[in-house]
Protein backbone atom coordinates (compact mmCIF):
# COMPACT_ATOMS: atom_id res chain seq x y z
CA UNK A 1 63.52 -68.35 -64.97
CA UNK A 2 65.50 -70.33 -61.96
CA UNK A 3 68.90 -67.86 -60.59
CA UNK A 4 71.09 -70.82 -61.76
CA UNK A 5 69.78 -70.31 -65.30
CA UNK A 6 70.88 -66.88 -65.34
CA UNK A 7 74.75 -67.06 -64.22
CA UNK A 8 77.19 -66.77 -66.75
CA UNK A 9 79.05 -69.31 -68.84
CA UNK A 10 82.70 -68.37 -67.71
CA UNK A 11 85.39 -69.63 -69.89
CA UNK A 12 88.60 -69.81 -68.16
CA UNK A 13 90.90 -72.06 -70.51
CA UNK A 14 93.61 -71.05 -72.38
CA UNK A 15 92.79 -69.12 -75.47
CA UNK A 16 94.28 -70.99 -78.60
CA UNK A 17 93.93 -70.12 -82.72
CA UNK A 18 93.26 -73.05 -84.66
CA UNK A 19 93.79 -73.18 -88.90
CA UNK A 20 95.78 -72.55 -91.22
CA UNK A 21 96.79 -69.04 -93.19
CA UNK A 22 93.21 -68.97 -95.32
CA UNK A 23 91.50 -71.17 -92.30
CA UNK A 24 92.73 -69.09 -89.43
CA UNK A 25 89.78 -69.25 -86.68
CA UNK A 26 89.47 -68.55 -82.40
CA UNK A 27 88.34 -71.86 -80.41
CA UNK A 28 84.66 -71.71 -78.89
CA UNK A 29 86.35 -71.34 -75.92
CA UNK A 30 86.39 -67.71 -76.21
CA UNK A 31 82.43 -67.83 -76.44
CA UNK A 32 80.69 -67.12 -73.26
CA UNK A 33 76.63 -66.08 -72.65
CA UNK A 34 74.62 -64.84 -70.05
CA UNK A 35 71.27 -64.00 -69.66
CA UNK A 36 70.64 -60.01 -68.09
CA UNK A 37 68.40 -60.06 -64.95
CA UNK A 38 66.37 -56.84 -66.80
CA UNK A 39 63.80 -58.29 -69.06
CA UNK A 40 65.57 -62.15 -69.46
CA UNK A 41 67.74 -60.87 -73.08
CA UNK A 42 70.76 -62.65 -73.34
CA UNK A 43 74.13 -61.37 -74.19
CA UNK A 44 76.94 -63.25 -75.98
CA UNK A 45 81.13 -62.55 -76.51
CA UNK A 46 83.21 -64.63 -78.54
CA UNK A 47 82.73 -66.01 -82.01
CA UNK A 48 79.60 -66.68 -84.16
CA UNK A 49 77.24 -63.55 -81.95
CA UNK A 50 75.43 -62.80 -85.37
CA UNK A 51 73.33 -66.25 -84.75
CA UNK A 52 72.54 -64.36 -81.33
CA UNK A 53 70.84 -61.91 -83.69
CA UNK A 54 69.04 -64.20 -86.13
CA UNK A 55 68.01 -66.26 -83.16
CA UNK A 56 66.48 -62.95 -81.75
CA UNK A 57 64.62 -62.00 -84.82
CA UNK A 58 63.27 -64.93 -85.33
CA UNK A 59 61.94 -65.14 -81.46
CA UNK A 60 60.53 -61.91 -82.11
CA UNK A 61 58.43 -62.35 -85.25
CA UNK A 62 57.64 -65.50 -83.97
CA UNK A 63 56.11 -64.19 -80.33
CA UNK A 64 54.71 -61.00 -81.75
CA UNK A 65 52.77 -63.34 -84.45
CA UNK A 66 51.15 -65.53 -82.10
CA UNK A 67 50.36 -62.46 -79.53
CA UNK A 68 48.52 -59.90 -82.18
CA UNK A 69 46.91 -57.72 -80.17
CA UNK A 70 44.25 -55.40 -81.52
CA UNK A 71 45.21 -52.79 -84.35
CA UNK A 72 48.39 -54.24 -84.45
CA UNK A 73 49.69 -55.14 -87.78
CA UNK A 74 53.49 -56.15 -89.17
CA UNK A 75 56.32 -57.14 -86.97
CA UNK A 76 59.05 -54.26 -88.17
CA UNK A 77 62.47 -53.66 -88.13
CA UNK A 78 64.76 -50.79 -88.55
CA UNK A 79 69.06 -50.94 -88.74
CA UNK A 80 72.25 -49.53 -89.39
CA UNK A 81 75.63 -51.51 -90.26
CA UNK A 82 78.43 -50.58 -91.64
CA UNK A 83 77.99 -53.47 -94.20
CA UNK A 84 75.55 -56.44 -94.55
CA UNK A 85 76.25 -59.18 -96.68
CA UNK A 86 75.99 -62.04 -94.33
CA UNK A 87 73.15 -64.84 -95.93
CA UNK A 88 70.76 -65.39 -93.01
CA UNK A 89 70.76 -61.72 -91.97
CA UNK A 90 69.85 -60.21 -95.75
CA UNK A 91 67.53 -63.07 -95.12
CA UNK A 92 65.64 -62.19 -92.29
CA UNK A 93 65.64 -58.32 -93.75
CA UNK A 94 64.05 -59.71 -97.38
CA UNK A 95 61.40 -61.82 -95.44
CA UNK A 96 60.20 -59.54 -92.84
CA UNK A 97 56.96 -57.58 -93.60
CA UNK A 98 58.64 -54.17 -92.42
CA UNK A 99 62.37 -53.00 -92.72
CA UNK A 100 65.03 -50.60 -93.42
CA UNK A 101 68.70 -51.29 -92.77
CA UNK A 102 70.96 -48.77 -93.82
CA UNK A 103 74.68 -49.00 -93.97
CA UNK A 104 77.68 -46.92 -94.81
CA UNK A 105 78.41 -45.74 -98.20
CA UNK A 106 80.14 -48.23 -100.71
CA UNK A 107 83.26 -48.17 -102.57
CA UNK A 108 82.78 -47.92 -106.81
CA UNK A 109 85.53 -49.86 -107.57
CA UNK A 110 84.93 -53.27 -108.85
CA UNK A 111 85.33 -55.93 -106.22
CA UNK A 112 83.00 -53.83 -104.52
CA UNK A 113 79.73 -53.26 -107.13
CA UNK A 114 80.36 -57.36 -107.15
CA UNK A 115 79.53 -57.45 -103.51
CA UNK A 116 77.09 -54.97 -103.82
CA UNK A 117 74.91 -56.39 -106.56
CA UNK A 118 74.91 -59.94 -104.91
CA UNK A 119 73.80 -57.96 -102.01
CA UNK A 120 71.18 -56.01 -103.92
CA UNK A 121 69.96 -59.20 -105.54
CA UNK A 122 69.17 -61.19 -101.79
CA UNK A 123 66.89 -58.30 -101.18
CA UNK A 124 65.61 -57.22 -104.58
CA UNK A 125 61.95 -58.83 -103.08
CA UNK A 126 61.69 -57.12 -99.59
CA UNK A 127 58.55 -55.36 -98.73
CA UNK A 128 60.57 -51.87 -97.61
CA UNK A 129 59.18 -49.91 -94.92
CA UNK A 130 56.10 -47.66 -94.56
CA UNK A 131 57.61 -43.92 -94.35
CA UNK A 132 54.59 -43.02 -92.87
CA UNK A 133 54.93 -44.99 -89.64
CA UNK A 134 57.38 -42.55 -88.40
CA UNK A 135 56.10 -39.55 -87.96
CA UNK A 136 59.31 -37.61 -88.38
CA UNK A 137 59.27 -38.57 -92.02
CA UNK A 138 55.41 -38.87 -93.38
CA UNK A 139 56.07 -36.10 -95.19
CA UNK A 140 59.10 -36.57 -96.67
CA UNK A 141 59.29 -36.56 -100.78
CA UNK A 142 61.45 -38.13 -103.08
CA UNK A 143 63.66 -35.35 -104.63
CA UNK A 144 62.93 -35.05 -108.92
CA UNK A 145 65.72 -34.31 -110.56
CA UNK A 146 67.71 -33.25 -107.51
CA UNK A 147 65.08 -30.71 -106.26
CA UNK A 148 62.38 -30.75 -103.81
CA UNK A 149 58.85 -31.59 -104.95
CA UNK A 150 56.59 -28.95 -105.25
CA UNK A 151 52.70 -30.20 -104.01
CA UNK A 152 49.73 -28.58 -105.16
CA UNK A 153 45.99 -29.36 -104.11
CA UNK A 154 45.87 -32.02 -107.02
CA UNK A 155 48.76 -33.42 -106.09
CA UNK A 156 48.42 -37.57 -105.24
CA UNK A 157 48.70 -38.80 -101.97
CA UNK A 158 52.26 -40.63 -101.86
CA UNK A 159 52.69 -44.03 -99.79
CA UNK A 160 56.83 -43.36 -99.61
CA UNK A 161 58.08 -46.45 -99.03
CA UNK A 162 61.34 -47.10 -97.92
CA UNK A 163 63.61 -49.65 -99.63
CA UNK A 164 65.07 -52.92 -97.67
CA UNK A 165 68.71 -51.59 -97.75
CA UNK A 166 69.89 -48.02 -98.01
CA UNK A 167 73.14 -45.68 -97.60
CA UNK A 168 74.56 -42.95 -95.48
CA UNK A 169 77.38 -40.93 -95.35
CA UNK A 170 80.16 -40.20 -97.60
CA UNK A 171 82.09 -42.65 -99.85
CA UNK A 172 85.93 -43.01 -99.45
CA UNK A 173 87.43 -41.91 -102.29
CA UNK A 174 91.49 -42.03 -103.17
CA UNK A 175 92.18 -43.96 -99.83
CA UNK A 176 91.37 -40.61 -98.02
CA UNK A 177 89.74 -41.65 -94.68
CA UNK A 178 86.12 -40.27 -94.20
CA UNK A 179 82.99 -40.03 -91.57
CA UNK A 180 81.32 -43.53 -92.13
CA UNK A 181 78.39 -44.88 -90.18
CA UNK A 182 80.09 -47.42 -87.58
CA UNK A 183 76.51 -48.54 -85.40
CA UNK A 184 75.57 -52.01 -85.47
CA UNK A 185 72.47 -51.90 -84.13
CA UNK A 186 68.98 -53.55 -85.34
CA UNK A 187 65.67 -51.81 -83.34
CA UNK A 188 62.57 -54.59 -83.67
CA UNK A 189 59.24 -53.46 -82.90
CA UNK A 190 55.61 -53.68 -84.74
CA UNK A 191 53.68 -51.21 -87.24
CA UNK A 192 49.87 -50.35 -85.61
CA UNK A 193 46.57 -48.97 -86.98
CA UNK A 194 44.49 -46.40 -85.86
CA UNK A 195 41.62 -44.48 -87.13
CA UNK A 196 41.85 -41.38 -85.30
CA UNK A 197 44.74 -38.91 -85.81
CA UNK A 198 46.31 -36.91 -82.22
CA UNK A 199 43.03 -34.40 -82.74
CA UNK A 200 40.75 -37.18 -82.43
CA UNK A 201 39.69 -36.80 -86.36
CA UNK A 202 39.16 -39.52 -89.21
CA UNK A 203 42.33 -40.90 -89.96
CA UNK A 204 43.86 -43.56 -91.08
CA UNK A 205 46.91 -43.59 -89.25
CA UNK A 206 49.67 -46.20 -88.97
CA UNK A 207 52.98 -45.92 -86.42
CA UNK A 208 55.38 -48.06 -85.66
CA UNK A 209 56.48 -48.86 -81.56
CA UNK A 210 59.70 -50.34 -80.78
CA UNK A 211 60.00 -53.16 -78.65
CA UNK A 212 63.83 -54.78 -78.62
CA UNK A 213 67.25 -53.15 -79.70
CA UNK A 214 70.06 -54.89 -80.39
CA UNK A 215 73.49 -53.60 -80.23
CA UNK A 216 76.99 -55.47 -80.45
CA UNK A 217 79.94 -54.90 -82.31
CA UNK A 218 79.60 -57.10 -85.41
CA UNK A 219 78.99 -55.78 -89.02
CA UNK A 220 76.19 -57.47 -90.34
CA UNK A 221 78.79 -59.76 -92.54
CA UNK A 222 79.73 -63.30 -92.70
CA UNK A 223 83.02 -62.60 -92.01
CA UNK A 224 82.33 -61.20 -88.49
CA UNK A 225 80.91 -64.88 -87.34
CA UNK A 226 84.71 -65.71 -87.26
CA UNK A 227 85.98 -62.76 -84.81
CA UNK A 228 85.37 -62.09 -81.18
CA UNK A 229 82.69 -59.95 -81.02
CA UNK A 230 79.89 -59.18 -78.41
CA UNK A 231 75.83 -58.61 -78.90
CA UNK A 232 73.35 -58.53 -76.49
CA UNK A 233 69.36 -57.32 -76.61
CA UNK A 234 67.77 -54.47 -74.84
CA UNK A 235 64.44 -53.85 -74.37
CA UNK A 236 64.63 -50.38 -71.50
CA UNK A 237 61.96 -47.90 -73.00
CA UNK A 238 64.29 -45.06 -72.77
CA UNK A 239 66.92 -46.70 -74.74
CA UNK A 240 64.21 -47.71 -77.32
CA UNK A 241 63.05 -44.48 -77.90
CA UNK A 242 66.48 -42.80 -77.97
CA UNK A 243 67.74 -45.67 -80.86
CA UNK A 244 64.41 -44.90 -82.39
CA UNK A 245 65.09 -41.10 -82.65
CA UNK A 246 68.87 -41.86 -83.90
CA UNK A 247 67.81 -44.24 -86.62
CA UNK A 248 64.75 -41.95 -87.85
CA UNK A 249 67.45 -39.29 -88.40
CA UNK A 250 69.64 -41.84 -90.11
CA UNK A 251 66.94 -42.71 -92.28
CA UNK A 252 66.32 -39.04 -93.52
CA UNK A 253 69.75 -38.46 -94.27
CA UNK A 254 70.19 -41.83 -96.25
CA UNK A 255 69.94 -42.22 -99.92
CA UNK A 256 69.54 -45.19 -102.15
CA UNK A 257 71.85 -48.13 -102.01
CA UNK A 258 74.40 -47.07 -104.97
CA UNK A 259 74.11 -43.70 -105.46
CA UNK A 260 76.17 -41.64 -107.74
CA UNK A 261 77.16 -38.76 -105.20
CA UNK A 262 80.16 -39.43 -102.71
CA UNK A 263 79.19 -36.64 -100.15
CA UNK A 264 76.25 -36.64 -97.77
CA UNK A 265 73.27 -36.43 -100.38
CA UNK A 266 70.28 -37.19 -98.99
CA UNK A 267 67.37 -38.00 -101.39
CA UNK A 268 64.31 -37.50 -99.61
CA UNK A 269 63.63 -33.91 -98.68
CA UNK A 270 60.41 -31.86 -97.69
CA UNK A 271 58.03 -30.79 -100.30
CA UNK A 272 58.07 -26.98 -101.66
CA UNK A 273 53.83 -26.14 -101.17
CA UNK A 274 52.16 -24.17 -103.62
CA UNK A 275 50.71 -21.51 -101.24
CA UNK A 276 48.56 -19.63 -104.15
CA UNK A 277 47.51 -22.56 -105.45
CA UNK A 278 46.36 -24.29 -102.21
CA UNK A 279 44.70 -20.69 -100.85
CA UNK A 280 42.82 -20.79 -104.68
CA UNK A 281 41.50 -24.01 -104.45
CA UNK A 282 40.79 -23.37 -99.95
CA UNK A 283 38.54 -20.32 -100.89
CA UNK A 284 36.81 -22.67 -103.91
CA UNK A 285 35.37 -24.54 -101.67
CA UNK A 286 31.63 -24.01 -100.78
CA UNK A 287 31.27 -21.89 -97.39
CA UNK A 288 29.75 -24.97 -94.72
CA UNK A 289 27.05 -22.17 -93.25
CA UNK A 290 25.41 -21.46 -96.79
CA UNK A 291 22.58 -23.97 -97.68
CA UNK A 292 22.53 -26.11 -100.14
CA UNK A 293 22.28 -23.59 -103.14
CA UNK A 294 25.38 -21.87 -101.55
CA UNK A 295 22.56 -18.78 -100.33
């Protein structure tokens, strides 16, 4: 890319609001881009920076798509919001093959479970996301009845898989302000295959690698096309791995999209093992030195 493409669109008019009451909107001459000499990303400020976004993910599925590389499978993509409701972003979530997006806790009342269930319904089709790609949560459980799971050796294998859109946090109750999650952030990257686990056994192990963060300071909501906002993609490696880290954590804590608690509740938690059980069925098994007769 030539120097000239990568100077800055400065705006340097005066700033005017145009509309009326309901139609109130900031001129485009507020909007200004610029492409970052580290890695080509480009970052916009003004109005309208959630099409930055969409433009981005669809770039990225697009690229990643037409590069597959070997034992590379689903482009995948991991969020938190305050609040998502905007179309083309609930979209993007409900089409890609791989994603989580969780935002803050909801409100009960009912001009919120509207928003909520139209919400719920753009991404009632979405694939989810693998659990088991991050390693911090492959062995994470699904609490029953409030409680941790208890495995036993005839306990199923679980596939956990995480649904599009999830919650964190605490809900605001009686107008009494409260921790929410604030990030806007969306991490892109791509799920990958292997057969051998870290010990160089039979596996079948699947991970996921980031590859591009965004960050910016629009909710994921229509509303927020009309404000000034800012947005810009990353791709450093230590920044990848620390938003990686952050949003693992978030998506442990989280629970599903409506749930009925208003504190911090997660509902995944690690399994309770049945040790006697497990040692009963370990010293079952036939001793590998004895021949076939077990003598």
């Amino acid at each position: 890319m030539q120097q000239a493409d990568r100077e800055p669109v400065t705006v340097r008019h005066n700033a005017r609001v145009t509309g009326g009451h309901m139609g109130l909107s900031f001129s485009d001459q507020f909007n200004v881009q610029t492409v970052l000499e580290q890695g080509g990303q480009r970052a916009r400020f003004g109005t309208n920076v959630l099409a930055g976004l969409i433009e981005g993910i669809d770039t990225f599925r697009r690229d990643l798509q037409q590069q597959r590389r070997s034992r590379s499978l689903d482009p995948a993509m991991l969020g938190a919001f305050l609040w998502v409701d905007d179309a083309e972003l609930l979209q993007r979530i409900a089409e890609f093959p791989a994603a989580c997006v969780v935002v803050s806790k909801q409100p009960q009342d009912k001009r919120a479970m509207a928003k909520l269930g139209k919400v719920t319904d753009a991404v009632k089709e979405a694939a989810g996301f693998p659990a088991e790609a991050l390693s911090e949560l492959e062995e994470l459980r699904f609490h029953q009845d409030g409680k941790a799971p208890v495995l036993g050796p005839g306990s199923p294998r679980e596939d956990l898989r995480l649904s599009a859109l999830r919650t964190l946090g605490y809900r605001k109750v009686d107008n009494h302000l409260v921790p929410i999650l604030h990030t806007k952030m969306v991490l892109l990257g791509e799920l990958w295959w292997h057969d051998e686990d870290a010990l160089g056994g039979v596996a079948d192990v699947t991970g996921f690698r980031p590859h591009r963060l965004w960050l910016g300071s629009a909710n994921g909501t229509a509303s927020s096309r009309r404000s000034l906002e800012f947005g810009l993609w990353l791709e450093d490696p230590g920044l990848l791995e620390a938003a990686r880290r952050f949003l693992v954590e978030v998506l442990a804590q989280s629970e599903e999209l409506d749930p009925h608690s208003d504190s911090l509740t997660p509902d995944l938690a690690m399994p309770d093992y049945d040790d006697e059980a497990m040692w009963e069925a370990l010293a079952a098994l036939p001793d590998p030195d004895d021949g076939e007769d077990g003598v």
